[in-house]
N, C-alpha and C. Protein backbone atom coordinates (compact mmCIF):
# COMPACT_ATOMS: atom_id res chain seq x y z
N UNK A 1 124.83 147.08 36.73
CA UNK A 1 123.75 148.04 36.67
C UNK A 1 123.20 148.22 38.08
N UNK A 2 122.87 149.40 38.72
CA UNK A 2 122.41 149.79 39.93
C UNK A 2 120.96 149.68 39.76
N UNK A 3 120.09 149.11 41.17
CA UNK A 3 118.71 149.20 41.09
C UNK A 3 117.92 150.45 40.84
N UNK A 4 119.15 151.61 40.77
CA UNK A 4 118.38 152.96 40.24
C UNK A 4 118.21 152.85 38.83
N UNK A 5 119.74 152.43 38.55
CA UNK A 5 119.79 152.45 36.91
C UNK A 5 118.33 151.42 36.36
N UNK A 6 118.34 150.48 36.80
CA UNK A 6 117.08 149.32 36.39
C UNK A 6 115.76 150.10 36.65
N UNK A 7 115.39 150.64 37.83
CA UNK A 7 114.32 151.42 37.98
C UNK A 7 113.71 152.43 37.10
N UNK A 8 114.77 153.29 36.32
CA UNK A 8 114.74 153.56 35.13
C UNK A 8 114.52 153.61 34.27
N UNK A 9 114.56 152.60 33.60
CA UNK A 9 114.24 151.63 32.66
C UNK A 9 113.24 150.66 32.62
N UNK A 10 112.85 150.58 33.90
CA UNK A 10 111.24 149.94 33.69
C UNK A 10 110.76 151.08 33.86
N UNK A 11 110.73 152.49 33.89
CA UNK A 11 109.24 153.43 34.29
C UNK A 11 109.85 153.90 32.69
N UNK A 12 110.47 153.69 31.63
CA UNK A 12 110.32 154.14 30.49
C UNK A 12 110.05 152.90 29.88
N UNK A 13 109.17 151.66 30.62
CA UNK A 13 108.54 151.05 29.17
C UNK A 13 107.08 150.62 29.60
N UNK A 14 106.29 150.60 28.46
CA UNK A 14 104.93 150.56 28.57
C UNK A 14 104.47 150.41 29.66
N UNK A 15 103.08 150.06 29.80
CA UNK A 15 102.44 149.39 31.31
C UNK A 15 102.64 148.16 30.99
N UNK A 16 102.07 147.80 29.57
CA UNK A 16 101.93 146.25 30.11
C UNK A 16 103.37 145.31 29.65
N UNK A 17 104.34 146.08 29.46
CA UNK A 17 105.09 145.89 29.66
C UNK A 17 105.73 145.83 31.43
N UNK A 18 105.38 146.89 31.99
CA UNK A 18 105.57 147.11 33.63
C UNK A 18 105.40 145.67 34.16
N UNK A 19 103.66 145.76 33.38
CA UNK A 19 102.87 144.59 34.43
C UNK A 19 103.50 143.20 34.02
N UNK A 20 104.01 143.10 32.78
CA UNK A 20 104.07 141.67 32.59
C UNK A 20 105.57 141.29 33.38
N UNK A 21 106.22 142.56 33.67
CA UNK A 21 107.72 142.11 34.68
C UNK A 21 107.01 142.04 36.11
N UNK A 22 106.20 142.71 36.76
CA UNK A 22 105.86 142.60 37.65
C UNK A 22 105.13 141.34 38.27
N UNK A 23 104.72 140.96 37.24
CA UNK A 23 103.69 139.26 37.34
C UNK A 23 104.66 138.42 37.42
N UNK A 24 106.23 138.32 36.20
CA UNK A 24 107.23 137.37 36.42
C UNK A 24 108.07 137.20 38.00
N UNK A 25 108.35 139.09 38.29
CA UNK A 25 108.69 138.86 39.60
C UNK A 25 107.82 138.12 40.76
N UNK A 26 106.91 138.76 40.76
CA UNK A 26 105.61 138.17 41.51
C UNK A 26 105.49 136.63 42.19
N UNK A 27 105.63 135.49 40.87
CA UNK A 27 105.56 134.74 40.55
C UNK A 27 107.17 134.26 41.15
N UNK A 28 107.99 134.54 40.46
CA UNK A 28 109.24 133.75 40.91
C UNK A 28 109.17 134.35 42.97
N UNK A 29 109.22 135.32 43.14
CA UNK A 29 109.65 135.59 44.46
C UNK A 29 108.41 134.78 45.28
N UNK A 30 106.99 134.62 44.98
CA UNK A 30 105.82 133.34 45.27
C UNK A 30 106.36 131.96 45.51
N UNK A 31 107.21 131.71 44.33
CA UNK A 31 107.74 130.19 43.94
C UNK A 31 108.95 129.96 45.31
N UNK A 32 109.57 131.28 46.00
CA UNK A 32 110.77 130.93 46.35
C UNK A 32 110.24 131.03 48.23
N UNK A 33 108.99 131.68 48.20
CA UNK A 33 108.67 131.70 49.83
C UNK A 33 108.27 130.59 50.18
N UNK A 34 107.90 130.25 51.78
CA UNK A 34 107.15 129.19 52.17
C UNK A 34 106.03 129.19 52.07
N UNK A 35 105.42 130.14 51.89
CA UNK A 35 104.17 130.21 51.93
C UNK A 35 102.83 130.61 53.03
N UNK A 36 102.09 130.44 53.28
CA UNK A 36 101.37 130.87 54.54
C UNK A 36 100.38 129.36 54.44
N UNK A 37 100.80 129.69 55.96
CA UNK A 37 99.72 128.37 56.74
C UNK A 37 98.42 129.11 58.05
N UNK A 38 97.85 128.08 57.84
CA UNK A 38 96.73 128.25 59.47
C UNK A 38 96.78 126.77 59.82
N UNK A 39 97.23 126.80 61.10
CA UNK A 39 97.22 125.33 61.73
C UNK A 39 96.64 125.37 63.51
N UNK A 40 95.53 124.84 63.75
CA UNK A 40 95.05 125.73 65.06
C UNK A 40 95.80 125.50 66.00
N UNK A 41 97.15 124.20 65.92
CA UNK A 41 97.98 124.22 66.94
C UNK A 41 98.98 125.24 67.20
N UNK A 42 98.99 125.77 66.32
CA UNK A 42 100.06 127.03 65.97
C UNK A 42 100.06 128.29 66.25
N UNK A 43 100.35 129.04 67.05
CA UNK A 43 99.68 130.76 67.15
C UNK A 43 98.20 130.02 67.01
N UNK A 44 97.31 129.60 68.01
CA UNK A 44 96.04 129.82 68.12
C UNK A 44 95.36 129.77 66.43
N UNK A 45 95.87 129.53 65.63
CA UNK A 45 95.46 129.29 64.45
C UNK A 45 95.59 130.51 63.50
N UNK A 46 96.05 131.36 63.71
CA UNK A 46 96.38 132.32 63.24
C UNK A 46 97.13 131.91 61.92
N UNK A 47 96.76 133.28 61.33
CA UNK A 47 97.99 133.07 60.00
C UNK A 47 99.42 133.31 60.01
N UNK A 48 100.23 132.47 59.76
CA UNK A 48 101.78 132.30 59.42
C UNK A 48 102.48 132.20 58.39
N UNK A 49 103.82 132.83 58.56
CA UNK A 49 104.50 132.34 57.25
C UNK A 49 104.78 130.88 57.64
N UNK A 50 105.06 129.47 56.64
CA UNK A 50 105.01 128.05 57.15
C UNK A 50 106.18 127.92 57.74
N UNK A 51 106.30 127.10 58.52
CA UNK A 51 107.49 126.38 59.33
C UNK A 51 108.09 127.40 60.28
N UNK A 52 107.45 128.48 60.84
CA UNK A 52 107.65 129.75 61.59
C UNK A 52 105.98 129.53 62.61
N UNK A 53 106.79 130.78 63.27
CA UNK A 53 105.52 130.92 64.69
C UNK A 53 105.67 132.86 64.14
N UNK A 54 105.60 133.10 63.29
CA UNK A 54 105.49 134.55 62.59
C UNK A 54 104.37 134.81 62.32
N UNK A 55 102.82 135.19 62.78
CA UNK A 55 101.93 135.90 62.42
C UNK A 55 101.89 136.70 61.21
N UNK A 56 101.01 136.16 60.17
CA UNK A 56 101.18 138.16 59.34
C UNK A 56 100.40 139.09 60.29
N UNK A 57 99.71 139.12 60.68
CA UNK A 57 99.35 139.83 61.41
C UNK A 57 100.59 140.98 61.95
N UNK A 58 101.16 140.06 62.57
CA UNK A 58 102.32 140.68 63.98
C UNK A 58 103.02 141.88 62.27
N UNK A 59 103.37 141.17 61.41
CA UNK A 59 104.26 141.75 60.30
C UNK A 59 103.48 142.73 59.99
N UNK A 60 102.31 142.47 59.53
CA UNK A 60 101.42 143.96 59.04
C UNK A 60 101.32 145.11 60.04
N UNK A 61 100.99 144.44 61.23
CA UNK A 61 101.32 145.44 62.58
C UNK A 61 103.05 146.36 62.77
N UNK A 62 103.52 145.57 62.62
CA UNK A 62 104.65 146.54 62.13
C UNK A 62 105.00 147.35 61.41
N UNK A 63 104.67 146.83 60.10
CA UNK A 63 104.71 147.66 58.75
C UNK A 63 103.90 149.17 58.96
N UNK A 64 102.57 148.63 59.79
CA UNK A 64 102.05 149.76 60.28
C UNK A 64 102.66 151.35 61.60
N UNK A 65 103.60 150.18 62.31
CA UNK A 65 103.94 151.53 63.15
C UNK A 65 105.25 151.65 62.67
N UNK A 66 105.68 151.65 61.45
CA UNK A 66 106.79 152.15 60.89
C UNK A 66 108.53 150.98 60.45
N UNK A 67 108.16 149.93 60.52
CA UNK A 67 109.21 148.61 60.24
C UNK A 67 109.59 148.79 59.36
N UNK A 68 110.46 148.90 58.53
CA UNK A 68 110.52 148.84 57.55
C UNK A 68 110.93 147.20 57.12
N UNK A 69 110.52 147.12 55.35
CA UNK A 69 111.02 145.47 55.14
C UNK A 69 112.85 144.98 55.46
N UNK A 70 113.48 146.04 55.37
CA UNK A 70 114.57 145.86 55.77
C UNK A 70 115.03 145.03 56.90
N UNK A 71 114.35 146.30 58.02
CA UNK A 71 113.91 145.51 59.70
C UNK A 71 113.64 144.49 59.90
N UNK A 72 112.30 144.34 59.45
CA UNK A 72 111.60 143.08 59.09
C UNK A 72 112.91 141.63 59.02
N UNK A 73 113.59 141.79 58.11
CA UNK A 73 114.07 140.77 57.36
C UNK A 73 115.45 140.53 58.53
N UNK A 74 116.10 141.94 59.05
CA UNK A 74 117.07 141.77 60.31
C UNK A 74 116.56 141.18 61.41
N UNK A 75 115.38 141.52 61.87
CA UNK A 75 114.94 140.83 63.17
C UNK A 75 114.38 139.57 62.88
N UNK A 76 113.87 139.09 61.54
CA UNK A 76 113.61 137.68 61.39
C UNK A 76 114.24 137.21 60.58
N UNK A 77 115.72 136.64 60.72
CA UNK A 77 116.55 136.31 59.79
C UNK A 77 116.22 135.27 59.12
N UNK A 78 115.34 134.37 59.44
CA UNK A 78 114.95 132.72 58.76
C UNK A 78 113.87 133.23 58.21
N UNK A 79 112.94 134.44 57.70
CA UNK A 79 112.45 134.85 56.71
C UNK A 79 113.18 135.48 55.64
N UNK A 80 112.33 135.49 54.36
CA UNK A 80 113.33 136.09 53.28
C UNK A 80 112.41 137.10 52.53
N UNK A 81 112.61 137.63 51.65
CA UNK A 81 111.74 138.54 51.13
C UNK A 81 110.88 138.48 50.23
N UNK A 82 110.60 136.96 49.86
CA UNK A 82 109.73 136.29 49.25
C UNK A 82 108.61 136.34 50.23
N UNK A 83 109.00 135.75 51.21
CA UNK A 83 107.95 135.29 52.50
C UNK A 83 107.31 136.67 52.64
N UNK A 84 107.88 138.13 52.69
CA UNK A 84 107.27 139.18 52.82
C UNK A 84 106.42 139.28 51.92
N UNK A 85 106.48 139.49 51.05
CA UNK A 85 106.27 139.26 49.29
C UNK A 85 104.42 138.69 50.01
N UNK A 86 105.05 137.28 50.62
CA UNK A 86 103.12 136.02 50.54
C UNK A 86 102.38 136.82 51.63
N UNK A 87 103.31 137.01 52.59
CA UNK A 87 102.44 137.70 53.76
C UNK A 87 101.89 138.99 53.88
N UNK A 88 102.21 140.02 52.60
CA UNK A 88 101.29 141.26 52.08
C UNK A 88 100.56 140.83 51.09
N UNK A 89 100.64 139.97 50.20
CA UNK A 89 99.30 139.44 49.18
C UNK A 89 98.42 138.49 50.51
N UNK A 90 98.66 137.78 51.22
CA UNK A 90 97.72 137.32 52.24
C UNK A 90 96.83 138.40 52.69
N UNK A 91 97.61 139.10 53.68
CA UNK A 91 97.36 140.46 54.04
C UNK A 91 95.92 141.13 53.45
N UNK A 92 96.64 141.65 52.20
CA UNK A 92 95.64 142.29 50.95
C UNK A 92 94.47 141.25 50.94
N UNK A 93 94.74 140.08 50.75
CA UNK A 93 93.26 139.41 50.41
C UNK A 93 92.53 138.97 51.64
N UNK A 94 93.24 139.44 52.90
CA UNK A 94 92.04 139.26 54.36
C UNK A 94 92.21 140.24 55.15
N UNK A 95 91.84 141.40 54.61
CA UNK A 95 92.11 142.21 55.43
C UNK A 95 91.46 142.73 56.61
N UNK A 96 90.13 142.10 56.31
CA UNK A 96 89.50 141.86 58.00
C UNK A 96 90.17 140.95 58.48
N UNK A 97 90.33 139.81 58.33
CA UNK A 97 91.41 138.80 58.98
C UNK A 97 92.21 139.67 59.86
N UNK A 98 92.80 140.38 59.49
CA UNK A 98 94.23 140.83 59.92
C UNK A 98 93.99 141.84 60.90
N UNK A 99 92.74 142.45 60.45
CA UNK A 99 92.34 143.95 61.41
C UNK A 99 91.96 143.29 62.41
N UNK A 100 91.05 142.31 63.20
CA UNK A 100 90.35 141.41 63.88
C UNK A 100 91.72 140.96 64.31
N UNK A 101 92.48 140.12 63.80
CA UNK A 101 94.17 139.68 64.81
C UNK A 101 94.45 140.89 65.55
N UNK A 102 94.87 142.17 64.62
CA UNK A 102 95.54 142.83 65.14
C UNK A 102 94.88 143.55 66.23
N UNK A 103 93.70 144.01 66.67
CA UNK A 103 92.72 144.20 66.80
C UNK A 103 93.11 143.31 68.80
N UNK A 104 92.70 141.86 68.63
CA UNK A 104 92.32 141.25 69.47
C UNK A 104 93.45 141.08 69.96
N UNK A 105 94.86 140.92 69.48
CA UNK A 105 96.23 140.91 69.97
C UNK A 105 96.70 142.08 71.07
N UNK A 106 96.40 143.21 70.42
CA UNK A 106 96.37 144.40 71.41
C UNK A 106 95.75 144.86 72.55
N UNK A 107 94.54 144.03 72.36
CA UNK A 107 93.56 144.01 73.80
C UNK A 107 94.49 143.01 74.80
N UNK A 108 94.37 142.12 74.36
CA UNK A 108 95.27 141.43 75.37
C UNK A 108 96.50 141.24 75.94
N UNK A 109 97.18 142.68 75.60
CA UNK A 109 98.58 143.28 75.68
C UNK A 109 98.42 143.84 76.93
């Protein structure tokens, strides 16, 4: 089955049907990232995906001038698309965090 064919077939079933696949994915691709750290020895304490020197920041900044996750995942091959997955729910839940990184990163460019 092609991800068109599957695409398909979830926009012809309910919502909470939608939502309750979307929570399982959610959840498993959560279970399979590293996760995000702040460690102040690390990037100045910044937020990371763990066991990386990867900012979300730097990632959201991209996403912003046009990266796609594809990119993303070619230029950082020891991330996976789980890790993308933690570092846009991070993202979403600090998003002053991130404006303030991105923000103070660029001044000092």
């Amino acid at each position: 089955m092609t991800r068109q064919e599957i695409e398909y077939q979830l926009l012809t079933l309910s919502l909470s049907d939608q939502a309750e696949i979307v929570q399982t994915l959610t959840k498993t691709l959560s279970m399979k990232g590293k996760g995000i750290s702040k460690t102040a020895d690390v990037c100045g304490g910044e937020a990371c995906i763990v066991g990386t020197r990867i900012a979300i920041w730097l990632l959201v900044e991209a996403q912003q001038l046009g990266i796609t996750e594809a990119q993303l995942l070619q230029d950082y091959p020891h991330i996976t698309a789980a890790d993308l997955v933690n570092a846009w729910a991070y993202a979403d839940a600090h998003p002053e965090e991130i404006a303030t990184a991105i923000l103070a990163n660029n001044e000092v460019a």
